[in-house]
PDB file of N, CA and C in Angstrom:
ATOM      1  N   UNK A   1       0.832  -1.192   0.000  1.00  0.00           N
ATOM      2  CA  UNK A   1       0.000   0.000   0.000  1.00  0.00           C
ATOM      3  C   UNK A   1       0.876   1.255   0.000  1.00  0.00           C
ATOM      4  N   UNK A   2       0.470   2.062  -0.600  1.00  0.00           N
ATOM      5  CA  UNK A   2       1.412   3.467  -1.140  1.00  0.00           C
ATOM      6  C   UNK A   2       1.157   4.188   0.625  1.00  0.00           C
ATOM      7  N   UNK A   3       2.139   5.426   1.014  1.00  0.00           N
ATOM      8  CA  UNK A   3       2.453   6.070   2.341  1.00  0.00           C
ATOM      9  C   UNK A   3       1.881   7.601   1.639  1.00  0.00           C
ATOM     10  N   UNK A   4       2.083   7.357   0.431  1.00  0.00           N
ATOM     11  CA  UNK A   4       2.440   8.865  -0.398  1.00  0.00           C
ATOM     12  C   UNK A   4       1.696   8.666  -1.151  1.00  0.00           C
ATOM     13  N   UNK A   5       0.766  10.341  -1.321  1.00  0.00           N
ATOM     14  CA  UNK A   5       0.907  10.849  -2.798  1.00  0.00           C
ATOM     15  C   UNK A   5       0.940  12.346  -3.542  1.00  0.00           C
ATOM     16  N   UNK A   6       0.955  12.199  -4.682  1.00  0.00           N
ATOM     17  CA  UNK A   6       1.201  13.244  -5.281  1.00  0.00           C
ATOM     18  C   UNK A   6      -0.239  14.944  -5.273  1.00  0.00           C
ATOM     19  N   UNK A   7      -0.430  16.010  -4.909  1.00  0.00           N
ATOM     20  CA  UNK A   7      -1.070  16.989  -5.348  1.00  0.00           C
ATOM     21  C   UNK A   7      -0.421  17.930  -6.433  1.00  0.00           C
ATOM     22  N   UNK A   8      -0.924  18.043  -7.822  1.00  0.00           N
ATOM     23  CA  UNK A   8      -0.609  18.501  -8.573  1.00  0.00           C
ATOM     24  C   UNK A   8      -1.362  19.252  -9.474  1.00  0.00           C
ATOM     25  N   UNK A   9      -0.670  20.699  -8.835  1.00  0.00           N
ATOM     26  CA  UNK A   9      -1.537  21.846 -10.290  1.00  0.00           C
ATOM     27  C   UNK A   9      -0.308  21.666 -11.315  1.00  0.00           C
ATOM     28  N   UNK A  10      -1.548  21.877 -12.346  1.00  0.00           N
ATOM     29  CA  UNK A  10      -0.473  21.620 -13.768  1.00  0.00           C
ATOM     30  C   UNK A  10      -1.471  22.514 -14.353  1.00  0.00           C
ATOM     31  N   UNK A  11      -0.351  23.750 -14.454  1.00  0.00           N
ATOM     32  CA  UNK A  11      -0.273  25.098 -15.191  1.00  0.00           C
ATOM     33  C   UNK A  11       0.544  25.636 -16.562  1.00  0.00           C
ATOM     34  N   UNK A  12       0.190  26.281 -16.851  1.00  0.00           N
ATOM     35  CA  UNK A  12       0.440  26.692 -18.663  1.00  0.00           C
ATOM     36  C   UNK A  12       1.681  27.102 -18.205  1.00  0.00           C
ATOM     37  N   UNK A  13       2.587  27.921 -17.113  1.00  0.00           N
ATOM     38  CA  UNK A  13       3.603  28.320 -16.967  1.00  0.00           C
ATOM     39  C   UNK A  13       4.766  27.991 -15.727  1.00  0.00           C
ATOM     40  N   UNK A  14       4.155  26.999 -14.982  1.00  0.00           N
ATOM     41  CA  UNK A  14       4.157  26.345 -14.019  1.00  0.00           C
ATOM     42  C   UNK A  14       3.900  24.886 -13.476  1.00  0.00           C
ATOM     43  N   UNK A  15       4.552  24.434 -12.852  1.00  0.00           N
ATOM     44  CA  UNK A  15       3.727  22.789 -12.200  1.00  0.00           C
ATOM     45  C   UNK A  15       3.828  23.229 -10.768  1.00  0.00           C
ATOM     46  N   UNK A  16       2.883  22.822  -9.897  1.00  0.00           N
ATOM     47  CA  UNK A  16       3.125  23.121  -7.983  1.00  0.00           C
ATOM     48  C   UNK A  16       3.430  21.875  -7.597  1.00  0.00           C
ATOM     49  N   UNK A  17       3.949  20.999  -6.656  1.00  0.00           N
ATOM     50  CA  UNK A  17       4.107  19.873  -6.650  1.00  0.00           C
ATOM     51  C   UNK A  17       3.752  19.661  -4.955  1.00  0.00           C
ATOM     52  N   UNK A  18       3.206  19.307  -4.399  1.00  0.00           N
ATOM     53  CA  UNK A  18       3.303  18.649  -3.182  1.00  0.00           C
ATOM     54  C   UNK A  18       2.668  17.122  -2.778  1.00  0.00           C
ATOM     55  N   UNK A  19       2.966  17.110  -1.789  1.00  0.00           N
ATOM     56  CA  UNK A  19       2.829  15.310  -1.339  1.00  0.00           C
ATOM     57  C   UNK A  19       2.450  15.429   0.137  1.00  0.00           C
ATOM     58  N   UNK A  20       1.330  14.216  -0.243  1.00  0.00           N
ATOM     59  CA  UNK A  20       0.501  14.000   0.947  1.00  0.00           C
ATOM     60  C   UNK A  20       0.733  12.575   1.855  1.00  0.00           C
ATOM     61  N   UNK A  21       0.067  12.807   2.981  1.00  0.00           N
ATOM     62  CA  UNK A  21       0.886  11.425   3.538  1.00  0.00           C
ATOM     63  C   UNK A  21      -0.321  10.419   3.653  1.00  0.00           C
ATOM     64  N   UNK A  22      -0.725   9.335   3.056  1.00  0.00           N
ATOM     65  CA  UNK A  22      -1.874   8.331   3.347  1.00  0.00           C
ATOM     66  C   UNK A  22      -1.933   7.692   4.437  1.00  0.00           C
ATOM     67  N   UNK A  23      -2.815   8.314   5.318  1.00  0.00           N
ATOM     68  CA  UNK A  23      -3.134   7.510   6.864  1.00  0.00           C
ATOM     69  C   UNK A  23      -4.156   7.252   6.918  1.00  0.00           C
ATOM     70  N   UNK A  24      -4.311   5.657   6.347  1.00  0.00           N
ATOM     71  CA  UNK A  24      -5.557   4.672   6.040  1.00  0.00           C
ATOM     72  C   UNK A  24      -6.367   5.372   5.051  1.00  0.00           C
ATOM     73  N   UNK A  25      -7.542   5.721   4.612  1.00  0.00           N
ATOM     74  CA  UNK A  25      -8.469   5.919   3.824  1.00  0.00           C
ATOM     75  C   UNK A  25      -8.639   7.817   3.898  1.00  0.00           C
ATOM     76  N   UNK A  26      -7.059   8.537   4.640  1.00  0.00           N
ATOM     77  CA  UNK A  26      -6.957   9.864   4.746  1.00  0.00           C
ATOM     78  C   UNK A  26      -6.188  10.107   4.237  1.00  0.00           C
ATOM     79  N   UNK A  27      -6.338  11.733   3.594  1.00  0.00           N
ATOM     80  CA  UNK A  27      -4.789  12.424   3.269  1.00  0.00           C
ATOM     81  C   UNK A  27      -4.530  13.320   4.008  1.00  0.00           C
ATOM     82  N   UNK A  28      -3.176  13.535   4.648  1.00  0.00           N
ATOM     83  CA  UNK A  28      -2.622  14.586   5.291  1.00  0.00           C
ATOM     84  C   UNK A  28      -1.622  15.444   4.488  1.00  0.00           C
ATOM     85  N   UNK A  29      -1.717  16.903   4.659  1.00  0.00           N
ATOM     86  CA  UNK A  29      -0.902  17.514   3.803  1.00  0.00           C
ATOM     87  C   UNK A  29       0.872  17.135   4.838  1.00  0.00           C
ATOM     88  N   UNK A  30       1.500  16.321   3.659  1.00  0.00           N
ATOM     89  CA  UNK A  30       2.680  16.372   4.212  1.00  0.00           C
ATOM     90  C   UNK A  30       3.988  17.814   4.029  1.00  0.00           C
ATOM     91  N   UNK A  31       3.963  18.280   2.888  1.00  0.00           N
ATOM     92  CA  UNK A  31       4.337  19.547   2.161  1.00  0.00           C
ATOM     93  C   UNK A  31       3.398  20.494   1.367  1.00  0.00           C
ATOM     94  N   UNK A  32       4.027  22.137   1.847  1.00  0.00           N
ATOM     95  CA  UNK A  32       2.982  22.293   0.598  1.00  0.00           C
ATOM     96  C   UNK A  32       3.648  22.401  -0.676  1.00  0.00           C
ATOM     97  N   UNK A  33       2.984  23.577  -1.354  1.00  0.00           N
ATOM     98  CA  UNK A  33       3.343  23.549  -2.633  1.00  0.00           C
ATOM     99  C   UNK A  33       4.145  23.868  -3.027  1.00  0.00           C
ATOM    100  N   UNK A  34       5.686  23.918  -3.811  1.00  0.00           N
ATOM    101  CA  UNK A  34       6.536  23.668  -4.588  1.00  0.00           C
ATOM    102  C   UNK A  34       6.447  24.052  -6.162  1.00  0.00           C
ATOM    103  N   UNK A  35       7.005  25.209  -6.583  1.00  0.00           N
ATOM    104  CA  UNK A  35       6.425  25.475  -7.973  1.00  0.00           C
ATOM    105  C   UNK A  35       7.781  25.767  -8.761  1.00  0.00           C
ATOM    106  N   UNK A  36       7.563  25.194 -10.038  1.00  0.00           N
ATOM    107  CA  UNK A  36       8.966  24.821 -11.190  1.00  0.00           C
ATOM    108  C   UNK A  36       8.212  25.419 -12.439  1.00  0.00           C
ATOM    109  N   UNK A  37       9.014  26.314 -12.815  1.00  0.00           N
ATOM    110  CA  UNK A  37       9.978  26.231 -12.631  1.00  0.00           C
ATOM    111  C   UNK A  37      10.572  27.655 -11.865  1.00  0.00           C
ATOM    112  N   UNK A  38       9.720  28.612 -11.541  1.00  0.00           N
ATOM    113  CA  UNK A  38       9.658  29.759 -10.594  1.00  0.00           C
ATOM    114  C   UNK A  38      10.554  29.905  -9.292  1.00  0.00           C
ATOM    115  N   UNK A  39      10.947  28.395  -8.868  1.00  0.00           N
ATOM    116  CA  UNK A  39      11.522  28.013  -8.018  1.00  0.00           C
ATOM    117  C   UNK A  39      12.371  26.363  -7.966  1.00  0.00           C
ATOM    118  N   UNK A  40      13.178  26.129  -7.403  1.00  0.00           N
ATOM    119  CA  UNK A  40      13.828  24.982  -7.454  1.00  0.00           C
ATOM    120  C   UNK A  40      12.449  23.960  -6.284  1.00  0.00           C
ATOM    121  N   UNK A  41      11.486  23.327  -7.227  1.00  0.00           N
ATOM    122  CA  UNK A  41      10.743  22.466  -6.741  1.00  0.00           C
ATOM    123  C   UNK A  41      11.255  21.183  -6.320  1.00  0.00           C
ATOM    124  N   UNK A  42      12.009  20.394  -7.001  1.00  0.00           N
ATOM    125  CA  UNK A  42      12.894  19.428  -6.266  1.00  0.00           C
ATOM    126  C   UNK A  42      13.619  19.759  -5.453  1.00  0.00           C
ATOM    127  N   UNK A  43      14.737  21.068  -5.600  1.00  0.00           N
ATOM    128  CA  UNK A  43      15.436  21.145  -3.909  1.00  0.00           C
ATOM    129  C   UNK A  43      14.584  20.876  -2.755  1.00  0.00           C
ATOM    130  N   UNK A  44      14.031  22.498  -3.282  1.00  0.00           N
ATOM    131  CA  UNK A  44      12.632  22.315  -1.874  1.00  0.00           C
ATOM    132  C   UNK A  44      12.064  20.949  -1.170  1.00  0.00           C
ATOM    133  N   UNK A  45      11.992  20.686  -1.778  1.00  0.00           N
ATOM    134  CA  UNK A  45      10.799  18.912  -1.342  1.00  0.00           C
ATOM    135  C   UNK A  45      11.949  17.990  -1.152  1.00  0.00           C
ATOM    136  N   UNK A  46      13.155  18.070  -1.297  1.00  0.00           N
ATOM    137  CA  UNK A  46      14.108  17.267  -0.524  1.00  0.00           C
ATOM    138  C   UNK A  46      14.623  17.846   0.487  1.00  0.00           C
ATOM    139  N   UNK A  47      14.767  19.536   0.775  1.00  0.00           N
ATOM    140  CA  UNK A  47      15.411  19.930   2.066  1.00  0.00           C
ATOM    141  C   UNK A  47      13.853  19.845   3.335  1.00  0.00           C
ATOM    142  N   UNK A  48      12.433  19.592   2.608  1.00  0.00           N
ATOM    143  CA  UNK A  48      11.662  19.567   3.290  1.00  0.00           C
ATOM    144  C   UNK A  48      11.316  17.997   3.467  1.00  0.00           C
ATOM    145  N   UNK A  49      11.560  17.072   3.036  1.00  0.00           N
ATOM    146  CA  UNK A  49      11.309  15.730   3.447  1.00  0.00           C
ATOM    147  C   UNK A  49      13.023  15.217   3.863  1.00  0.00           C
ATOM    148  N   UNK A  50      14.029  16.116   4.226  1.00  0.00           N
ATOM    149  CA  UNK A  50      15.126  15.846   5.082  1.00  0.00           C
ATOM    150  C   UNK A  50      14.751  16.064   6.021  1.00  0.00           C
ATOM    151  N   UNK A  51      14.105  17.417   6.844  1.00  0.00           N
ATOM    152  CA  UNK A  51      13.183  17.901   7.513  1.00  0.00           C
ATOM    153  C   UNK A  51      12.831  16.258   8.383  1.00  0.00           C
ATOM    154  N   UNK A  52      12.189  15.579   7.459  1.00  0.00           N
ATOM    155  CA  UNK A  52      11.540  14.573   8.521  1.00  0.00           C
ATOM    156  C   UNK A  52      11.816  13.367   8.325  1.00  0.00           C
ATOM    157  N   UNK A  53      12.173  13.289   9.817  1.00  0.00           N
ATOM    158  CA  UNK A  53      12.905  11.658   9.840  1.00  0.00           C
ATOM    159  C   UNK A  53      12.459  10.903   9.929  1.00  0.00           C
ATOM    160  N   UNK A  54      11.389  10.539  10.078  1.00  0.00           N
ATOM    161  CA  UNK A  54      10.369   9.655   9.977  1.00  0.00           C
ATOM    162  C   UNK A  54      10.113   9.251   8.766  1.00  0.00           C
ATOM    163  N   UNK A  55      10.767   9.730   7.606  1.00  0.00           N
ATOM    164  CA  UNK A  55      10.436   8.995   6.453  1.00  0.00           C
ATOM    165  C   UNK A  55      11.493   8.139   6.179  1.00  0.00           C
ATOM    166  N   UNK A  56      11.409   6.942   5.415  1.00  0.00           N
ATOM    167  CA  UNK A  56      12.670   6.599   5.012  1.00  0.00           C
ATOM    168  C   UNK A  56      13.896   6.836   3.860  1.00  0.00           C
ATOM    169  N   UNK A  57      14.519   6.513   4.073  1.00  0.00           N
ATOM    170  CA  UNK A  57      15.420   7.083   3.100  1.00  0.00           C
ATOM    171  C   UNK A  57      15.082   6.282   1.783  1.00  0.00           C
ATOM    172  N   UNK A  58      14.505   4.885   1.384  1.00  0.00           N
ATOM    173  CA  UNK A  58      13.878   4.621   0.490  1.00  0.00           C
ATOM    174  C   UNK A  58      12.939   5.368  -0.333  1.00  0.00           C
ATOM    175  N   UNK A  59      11.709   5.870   1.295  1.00  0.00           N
ATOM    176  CA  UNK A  59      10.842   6.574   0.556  1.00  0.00           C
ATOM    177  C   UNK A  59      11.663   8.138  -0.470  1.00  0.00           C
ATOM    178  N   UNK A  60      11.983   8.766   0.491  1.00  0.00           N
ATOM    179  CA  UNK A  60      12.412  10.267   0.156  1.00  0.00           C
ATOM    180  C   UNK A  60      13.086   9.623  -1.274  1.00  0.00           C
ATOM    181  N   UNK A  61      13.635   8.703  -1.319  1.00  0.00           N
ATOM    182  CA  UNK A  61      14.207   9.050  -2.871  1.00  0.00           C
ATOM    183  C   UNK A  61      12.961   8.605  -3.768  1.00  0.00           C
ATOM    184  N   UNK A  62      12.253   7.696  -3.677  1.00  0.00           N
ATOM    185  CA  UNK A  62      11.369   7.591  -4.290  1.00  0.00           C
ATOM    186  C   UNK A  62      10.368   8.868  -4.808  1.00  0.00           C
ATOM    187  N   UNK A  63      10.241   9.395  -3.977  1.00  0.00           N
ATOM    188  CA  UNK A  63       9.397  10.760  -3.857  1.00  0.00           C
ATOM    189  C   UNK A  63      10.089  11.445  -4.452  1.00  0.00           C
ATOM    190  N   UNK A  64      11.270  11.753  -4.696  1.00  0.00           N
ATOM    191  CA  UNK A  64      12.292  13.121  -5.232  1.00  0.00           C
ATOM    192  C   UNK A  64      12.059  12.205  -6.900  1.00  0.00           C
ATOM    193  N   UNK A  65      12.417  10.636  -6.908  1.00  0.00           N
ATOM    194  CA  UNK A  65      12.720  10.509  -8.403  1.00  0.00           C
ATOM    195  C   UNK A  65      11.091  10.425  -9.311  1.00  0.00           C
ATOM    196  N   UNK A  66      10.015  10.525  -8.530  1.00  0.00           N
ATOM    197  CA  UNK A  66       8.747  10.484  -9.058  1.00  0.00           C
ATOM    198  C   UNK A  66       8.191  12.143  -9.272  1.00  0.00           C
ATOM    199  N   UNK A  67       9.275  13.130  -8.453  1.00  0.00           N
ATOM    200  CA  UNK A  67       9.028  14.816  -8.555  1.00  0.00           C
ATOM    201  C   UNK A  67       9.841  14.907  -9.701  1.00  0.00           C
ATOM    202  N   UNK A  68      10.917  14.430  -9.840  1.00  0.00           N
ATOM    203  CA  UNK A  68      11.675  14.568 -11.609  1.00  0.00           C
ATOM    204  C   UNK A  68      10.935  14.293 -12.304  1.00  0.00           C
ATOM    205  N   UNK A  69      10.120  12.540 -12.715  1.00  0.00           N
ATOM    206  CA  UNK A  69       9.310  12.912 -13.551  1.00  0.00           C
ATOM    207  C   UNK A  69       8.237  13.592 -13.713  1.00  0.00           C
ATOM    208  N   UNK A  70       7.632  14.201 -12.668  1.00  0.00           N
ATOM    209  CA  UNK A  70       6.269  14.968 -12.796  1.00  0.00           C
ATOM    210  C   UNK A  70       7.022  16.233 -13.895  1.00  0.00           C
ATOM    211  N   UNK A  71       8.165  16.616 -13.165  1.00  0.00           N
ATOM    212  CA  UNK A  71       8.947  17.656 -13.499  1.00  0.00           C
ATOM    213  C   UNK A  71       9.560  17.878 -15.221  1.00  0.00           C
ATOM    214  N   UNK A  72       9.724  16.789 -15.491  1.00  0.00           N
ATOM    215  CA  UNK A  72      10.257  16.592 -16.766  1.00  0.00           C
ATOM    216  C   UNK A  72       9.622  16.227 -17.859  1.00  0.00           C
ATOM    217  N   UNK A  73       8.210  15.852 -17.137  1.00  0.00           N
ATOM    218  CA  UNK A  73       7.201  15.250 -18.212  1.00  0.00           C
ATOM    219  C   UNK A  73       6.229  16.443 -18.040  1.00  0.00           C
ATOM    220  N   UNK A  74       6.139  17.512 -17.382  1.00  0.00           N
ATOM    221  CA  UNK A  74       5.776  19.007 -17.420  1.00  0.00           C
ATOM    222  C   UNK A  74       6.615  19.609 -18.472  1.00  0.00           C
ATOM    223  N   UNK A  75       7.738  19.774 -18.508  1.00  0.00           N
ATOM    224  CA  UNK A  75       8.856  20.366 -19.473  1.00  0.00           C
ATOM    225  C   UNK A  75       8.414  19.699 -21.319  1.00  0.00           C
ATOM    226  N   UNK A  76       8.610  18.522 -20.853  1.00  0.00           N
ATOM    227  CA  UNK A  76       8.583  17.884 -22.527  1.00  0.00           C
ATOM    228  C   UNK A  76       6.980  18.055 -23.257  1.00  0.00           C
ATOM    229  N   UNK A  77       6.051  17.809 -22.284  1.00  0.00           N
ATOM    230  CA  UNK A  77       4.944  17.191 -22.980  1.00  0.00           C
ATOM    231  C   UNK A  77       3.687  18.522 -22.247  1.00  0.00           C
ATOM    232  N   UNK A  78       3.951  18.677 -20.917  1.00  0.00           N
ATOM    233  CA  UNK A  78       3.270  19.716 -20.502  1.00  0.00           C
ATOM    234  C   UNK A  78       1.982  20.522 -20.973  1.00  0.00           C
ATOM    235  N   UNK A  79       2.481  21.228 -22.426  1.00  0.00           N
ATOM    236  CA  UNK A  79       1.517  22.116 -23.416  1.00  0.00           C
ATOM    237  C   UNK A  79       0.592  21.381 -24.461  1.00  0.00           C
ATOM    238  N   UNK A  80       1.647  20.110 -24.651  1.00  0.00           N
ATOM    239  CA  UNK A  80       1.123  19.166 -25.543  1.00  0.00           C
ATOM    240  C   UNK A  80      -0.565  18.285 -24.851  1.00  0.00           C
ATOM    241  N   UNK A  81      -0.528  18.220 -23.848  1.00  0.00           N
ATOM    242  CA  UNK A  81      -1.227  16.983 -23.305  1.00  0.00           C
ATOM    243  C   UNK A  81      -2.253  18.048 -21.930  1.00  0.00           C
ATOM    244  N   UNK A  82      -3.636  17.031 -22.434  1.00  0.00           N
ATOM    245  CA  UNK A  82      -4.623  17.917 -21.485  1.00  0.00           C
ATOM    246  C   UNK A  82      -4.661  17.259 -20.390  1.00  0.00           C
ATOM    247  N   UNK A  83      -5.228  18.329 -19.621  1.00  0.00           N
ATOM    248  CA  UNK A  83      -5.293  17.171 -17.849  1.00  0.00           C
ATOM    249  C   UNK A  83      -5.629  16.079 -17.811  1.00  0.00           C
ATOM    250  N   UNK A  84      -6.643  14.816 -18.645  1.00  0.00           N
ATOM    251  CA  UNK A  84      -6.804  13.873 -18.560  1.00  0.00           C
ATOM    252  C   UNK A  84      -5.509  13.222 -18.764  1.00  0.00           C
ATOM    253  N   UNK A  85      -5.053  13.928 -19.835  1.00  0.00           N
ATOM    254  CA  UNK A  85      -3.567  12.632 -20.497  1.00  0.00           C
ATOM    255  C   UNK A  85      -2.409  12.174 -19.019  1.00  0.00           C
ATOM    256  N   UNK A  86      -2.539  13.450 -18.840  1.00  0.00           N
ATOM    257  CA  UNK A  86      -1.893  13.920 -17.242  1.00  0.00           C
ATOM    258  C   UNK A  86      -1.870  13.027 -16.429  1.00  0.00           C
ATOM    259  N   UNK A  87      -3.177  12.641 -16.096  1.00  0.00           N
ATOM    260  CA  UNK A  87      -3.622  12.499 -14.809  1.00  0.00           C
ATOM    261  C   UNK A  87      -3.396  10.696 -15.579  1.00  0.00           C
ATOM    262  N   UNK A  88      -3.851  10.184 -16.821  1.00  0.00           N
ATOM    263  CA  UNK A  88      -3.200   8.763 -17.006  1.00  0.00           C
ATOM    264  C   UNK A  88      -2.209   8.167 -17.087  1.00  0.00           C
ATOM    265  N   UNK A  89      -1.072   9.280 -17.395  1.00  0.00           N
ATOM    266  CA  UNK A  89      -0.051   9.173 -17.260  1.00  0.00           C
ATOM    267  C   UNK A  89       0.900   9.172 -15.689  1.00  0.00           C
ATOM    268  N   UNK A  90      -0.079   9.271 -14.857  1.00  0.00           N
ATOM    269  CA  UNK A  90       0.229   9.574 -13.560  1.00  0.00           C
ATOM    270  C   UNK A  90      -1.141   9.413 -12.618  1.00  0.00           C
ATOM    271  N   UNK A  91      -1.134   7.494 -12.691  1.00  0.00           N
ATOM    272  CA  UNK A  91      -2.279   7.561 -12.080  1.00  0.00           C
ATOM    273  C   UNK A  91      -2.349   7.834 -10.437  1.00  0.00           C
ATOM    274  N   UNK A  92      -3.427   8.067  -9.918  1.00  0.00           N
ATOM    275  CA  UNK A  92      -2.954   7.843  -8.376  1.00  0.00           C
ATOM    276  C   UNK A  92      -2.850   8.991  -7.739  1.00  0.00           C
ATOM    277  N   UNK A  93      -2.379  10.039  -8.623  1.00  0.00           N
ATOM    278  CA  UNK A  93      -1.924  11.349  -7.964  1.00  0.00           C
ATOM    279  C   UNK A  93      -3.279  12.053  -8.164  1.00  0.00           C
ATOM    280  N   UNK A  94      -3.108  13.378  -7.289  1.00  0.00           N
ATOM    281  CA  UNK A  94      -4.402  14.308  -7.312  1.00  0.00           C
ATOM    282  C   UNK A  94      -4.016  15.446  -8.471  1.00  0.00           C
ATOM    283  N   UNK A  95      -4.302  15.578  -9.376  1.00  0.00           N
ATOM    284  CA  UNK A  95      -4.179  16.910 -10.300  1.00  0.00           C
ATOM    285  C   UNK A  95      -5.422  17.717  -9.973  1.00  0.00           C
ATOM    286  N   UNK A  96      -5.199  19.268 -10.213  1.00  0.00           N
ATOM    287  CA  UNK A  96      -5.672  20.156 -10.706  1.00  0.00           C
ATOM    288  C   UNK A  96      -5.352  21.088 -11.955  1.00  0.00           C
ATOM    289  N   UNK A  97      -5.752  21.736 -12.598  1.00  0.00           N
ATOM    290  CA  UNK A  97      -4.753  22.823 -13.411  1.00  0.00           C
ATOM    291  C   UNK A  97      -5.906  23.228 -14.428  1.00  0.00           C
ATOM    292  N   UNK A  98      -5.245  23.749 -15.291  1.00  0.00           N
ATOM    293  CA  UNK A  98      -5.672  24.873 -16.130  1.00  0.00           C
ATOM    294  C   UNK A  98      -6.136  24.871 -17.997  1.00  0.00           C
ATOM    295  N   UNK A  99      -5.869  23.837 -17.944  1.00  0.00           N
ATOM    296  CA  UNK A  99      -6.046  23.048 -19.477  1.00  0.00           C
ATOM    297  C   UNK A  99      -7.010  22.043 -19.766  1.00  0.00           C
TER     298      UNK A  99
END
């Protein structure tokens, strides 16, 4: 069973990225939002899930290498692809946005 997941606005000039923590059939905001490219969204969300030790070091990388691809598949395909494509391409996670 997943610990994590993804909240994601996906914007025409922007992605926000944060992650929630699954406690049983709840979400808790674990971070907030994180916005790329306006800001270094992967630093952020690794100096903020260093922050807490309670995660594991499995997870946190997992989480940082699943924020690259949100991150990179925003960059490549982003303008190309409407929120549905998005959201299949990334099932599981919560999107919002603008397209």
């Amino acid at each position: 069973m997943e610990k994590f997941t993804f909240r994601i606005l996906w914007l025409d000039n922007n992605v926000a990225i944060a992650i929630d923590h699954i406690i049983g059939n709840n979400l808790s905001p674990l971070t907030s939002y994180f916005f790329w490219p306006r800001n270094d969204a992967w630093e952020q969300l690794k100096t903020e899930l260093d922050s807490k030790p309670w995660i594991s070091e499995n997870d946190k990388i997992d989480l940082l290498n699943k924020t690259t691809e949100i991150i990179n598949f925003w960059q490549e395909e982003g303008k190309k692809q409407s929120l549905k494509q998005v959201e299949d391409q990334f099932p599981g996670f919560i999107f919002a946005g603008s397209n």
